[in-house]
Each structure stands twice: as C-alpha cells, then as structure tokens.
PDB file of N, CA and C in Angstrom:
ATOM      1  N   UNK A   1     -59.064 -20.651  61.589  1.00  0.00           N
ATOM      2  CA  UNK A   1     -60.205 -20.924  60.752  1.00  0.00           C
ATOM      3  C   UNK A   1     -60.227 -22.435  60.484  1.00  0.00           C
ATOM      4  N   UNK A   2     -61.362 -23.378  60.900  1.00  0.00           N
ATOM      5  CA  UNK A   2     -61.522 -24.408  60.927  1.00  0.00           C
ATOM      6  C   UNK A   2     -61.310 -24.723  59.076  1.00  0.00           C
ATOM      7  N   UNK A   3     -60.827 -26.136  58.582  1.00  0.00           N
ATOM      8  CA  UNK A   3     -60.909 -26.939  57.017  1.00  0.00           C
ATOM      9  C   UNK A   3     -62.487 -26.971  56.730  1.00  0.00           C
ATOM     10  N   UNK A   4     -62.504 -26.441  55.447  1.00  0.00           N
ATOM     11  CA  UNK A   4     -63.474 -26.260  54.914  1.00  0.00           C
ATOM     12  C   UNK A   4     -64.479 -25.310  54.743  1.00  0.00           C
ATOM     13  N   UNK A   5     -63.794 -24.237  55.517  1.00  0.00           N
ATOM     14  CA  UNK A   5     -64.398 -22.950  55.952  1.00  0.00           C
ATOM     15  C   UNK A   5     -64.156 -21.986  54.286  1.00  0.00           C
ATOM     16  N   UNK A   6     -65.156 -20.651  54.355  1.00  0.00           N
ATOM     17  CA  UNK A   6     -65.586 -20.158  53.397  1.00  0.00           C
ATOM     18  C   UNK A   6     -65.291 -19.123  53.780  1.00  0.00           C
ATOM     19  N   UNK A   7     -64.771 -18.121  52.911  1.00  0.00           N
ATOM     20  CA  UNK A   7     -64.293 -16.649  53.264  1.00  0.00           C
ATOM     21  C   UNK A   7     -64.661 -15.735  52.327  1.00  0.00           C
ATOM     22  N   UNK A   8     -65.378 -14.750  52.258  1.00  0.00           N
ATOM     23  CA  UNK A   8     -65.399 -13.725  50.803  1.00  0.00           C
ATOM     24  C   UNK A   8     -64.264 -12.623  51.403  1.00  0.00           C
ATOM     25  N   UNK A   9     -63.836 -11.916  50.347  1.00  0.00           N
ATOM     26  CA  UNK A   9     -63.108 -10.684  50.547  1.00  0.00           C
ATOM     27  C   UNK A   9     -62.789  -9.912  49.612  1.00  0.00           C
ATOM     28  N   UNK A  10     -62.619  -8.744  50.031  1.00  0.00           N
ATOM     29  CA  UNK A  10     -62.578  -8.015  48.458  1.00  0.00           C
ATOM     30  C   UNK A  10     -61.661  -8.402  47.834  1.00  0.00           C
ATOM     31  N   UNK A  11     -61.284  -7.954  46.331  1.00  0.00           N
ATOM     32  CA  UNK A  11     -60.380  -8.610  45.318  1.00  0.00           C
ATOM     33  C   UNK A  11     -59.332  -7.777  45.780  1.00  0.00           C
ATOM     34  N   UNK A  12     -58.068  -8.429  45.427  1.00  0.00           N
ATOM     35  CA  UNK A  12     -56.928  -7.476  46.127  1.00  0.00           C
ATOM     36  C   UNK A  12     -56.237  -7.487  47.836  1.00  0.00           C
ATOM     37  N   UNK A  13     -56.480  -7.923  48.314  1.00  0.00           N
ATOM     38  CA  UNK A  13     -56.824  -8.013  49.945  1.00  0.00           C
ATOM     39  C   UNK A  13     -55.256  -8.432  49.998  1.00  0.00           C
ATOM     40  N   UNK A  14     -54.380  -7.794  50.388  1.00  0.00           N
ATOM     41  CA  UNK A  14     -52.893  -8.077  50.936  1.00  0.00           C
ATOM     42  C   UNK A  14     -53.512  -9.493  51.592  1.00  0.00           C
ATOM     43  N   UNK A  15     -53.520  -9.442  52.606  1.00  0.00           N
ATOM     44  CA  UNK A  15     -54.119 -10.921  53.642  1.00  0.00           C
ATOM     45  C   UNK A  15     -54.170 -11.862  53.415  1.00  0.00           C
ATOM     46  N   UNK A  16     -55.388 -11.817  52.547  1.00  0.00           N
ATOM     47  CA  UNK A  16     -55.583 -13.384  52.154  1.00  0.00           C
ATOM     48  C   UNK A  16     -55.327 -13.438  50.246  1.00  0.00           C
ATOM     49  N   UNK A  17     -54.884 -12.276  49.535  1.00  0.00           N
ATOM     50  CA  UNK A  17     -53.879 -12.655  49.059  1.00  0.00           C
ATOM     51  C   UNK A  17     -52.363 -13.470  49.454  1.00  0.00           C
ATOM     52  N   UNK A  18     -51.681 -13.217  50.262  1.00  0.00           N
ATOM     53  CA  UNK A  18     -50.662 -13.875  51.136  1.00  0.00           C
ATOM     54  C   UNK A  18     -51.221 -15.435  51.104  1.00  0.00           C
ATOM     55  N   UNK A  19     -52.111 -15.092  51.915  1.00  0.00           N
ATOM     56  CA  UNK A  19     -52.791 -16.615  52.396  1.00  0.00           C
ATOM     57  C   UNK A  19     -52.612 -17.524  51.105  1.00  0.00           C
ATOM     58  N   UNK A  20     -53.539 -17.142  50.225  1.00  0.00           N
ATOM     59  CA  UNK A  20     -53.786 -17.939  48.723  1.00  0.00           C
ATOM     60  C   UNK A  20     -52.391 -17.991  48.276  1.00  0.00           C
ATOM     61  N   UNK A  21     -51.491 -17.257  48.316  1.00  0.00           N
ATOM     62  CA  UNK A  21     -49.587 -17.448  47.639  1.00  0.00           C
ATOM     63  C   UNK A  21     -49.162 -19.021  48.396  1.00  0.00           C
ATOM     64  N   UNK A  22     -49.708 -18.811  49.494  1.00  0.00           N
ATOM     65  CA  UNK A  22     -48.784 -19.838  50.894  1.00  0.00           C
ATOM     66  C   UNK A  22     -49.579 -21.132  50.982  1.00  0.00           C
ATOM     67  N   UNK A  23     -50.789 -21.261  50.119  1.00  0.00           N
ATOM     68  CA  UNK A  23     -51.476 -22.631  50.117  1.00  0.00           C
ATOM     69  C   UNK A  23     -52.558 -22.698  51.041  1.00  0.00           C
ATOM     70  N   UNK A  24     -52.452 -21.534  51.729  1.00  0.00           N
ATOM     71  CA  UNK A  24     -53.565 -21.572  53.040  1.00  0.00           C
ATOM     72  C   UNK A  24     -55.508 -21.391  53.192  1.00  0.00           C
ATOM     73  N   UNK A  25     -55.236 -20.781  51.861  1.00  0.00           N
ATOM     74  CA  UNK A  25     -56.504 -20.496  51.022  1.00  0.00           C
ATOM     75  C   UNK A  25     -56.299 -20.780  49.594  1.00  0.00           C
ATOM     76  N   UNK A  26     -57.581 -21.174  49.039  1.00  0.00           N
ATOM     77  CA  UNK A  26     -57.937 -21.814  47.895  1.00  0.00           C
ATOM     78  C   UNK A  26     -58.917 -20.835  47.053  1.00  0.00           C
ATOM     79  N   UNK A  27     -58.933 -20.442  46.037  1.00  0.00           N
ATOM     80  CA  UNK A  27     -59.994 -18.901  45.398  1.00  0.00           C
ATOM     81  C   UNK A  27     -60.726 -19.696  44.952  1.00  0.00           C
ATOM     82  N   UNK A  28     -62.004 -19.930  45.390  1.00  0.00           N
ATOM     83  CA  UNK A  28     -62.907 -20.779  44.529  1.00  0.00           C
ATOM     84  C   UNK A  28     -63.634 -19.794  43.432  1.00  0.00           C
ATOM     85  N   UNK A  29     -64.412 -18.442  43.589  1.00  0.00           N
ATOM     86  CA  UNK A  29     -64.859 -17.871  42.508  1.00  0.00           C
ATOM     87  C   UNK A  29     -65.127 -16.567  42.699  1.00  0.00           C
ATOM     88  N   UNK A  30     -65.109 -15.409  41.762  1.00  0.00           N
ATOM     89  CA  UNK A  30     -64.433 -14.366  41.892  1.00  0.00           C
ATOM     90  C   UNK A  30     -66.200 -13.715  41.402  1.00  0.00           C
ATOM     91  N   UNK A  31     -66.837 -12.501  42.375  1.00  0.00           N
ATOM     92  CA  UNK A  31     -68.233 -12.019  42.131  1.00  0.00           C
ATOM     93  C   UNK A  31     -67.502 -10.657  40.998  1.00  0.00           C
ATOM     94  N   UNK A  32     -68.205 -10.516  40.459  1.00  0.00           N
ATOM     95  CA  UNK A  32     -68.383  -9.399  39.430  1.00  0.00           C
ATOM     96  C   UNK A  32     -69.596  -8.943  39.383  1.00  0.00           C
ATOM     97  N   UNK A  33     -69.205  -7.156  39.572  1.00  0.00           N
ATOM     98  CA  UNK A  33     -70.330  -6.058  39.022  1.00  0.00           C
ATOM     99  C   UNK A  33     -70.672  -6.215  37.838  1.00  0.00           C
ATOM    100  N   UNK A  34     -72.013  -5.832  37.161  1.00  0.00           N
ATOM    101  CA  UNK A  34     -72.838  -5.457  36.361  1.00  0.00           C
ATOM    102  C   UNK A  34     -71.771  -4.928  35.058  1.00  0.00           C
ATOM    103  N   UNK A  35     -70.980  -4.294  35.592  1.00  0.00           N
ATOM    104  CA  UNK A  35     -69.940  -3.786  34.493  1.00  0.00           C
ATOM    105  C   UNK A  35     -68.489  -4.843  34.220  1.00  0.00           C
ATOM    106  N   UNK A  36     -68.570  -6.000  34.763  1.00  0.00           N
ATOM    107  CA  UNK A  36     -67.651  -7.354  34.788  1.00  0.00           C
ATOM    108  C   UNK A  36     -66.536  -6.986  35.324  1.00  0.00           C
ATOM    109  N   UNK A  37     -66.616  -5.826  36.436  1.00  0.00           N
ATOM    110  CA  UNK A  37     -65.655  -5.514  37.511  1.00  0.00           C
ATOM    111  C   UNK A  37     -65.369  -6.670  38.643  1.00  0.00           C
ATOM    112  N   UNK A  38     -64.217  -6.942  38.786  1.00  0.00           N
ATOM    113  CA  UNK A  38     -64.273  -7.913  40.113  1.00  0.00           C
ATOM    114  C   UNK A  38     -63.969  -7.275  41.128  1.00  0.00           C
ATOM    115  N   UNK A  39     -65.532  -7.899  42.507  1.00  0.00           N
ATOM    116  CA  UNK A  39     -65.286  -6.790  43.720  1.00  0.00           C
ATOM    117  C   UNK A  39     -64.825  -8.250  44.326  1.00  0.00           C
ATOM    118  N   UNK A  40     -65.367  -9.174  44.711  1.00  0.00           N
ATOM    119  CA  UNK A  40     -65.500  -9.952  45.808  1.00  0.00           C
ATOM    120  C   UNK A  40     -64.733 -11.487  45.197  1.00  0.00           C
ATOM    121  N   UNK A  41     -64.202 -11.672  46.220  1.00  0.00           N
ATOM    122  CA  UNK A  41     -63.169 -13.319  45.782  1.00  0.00           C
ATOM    123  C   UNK A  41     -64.295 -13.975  47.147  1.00  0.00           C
ATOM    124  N   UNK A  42     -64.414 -15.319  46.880  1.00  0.00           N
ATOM    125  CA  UNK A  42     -64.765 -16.906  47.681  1.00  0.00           C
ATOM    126  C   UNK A  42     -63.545 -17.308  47.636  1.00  0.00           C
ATOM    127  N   UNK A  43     -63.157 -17.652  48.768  1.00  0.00           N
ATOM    128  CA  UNK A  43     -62.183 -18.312  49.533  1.00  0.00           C
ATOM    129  C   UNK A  43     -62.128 -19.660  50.171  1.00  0.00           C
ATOM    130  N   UNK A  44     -61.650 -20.888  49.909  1.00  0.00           N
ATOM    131  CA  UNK A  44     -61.935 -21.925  50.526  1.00  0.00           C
ATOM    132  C   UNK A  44     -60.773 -22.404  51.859  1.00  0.00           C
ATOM    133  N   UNK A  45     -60.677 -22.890  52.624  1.00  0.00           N
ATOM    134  CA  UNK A  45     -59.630 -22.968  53.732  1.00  0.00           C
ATOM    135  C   UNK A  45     -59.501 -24.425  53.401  1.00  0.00           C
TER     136      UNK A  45
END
C-alpha cells in the first residue's frame, strides 16, 4: 500500500489492528451508527 493511502475497516479487524500496534497504520477517525456504535475505523498508511 503506497504512503498516504486511506483504508476504512471495520472496528476490531485483527489486521490492521496489528498494523496500527506496529506503526504501519495511523487511525485517523472512527464512523459511528445512529446509536454512537463504532462500525468503521479510517486508516492512514
């Protein structure tokens, strides 16, 4: 994945949880349902 690249994924995601632990991804902002559930994380590379 090229620098500067953009990723959504659901909240929770083994993967790019990992990723975000190891510096490899950056969580820029987290979408929430109607009920202030978080489904979806933004991901920055």
């Amino acid at each position: 994945m090229p620098a500067r690249s953009i990723l959504l994924s659901r909240v929770g995601e083994a993967t790019v949880e990992t990723l975000t632990k190891t510096g490899q991804l950056r969580k820029v902002d987290v979408v929430k349902e109607p009920d202030n559930t978080a489904s979806f994380a933004i991901y920055e590379r």
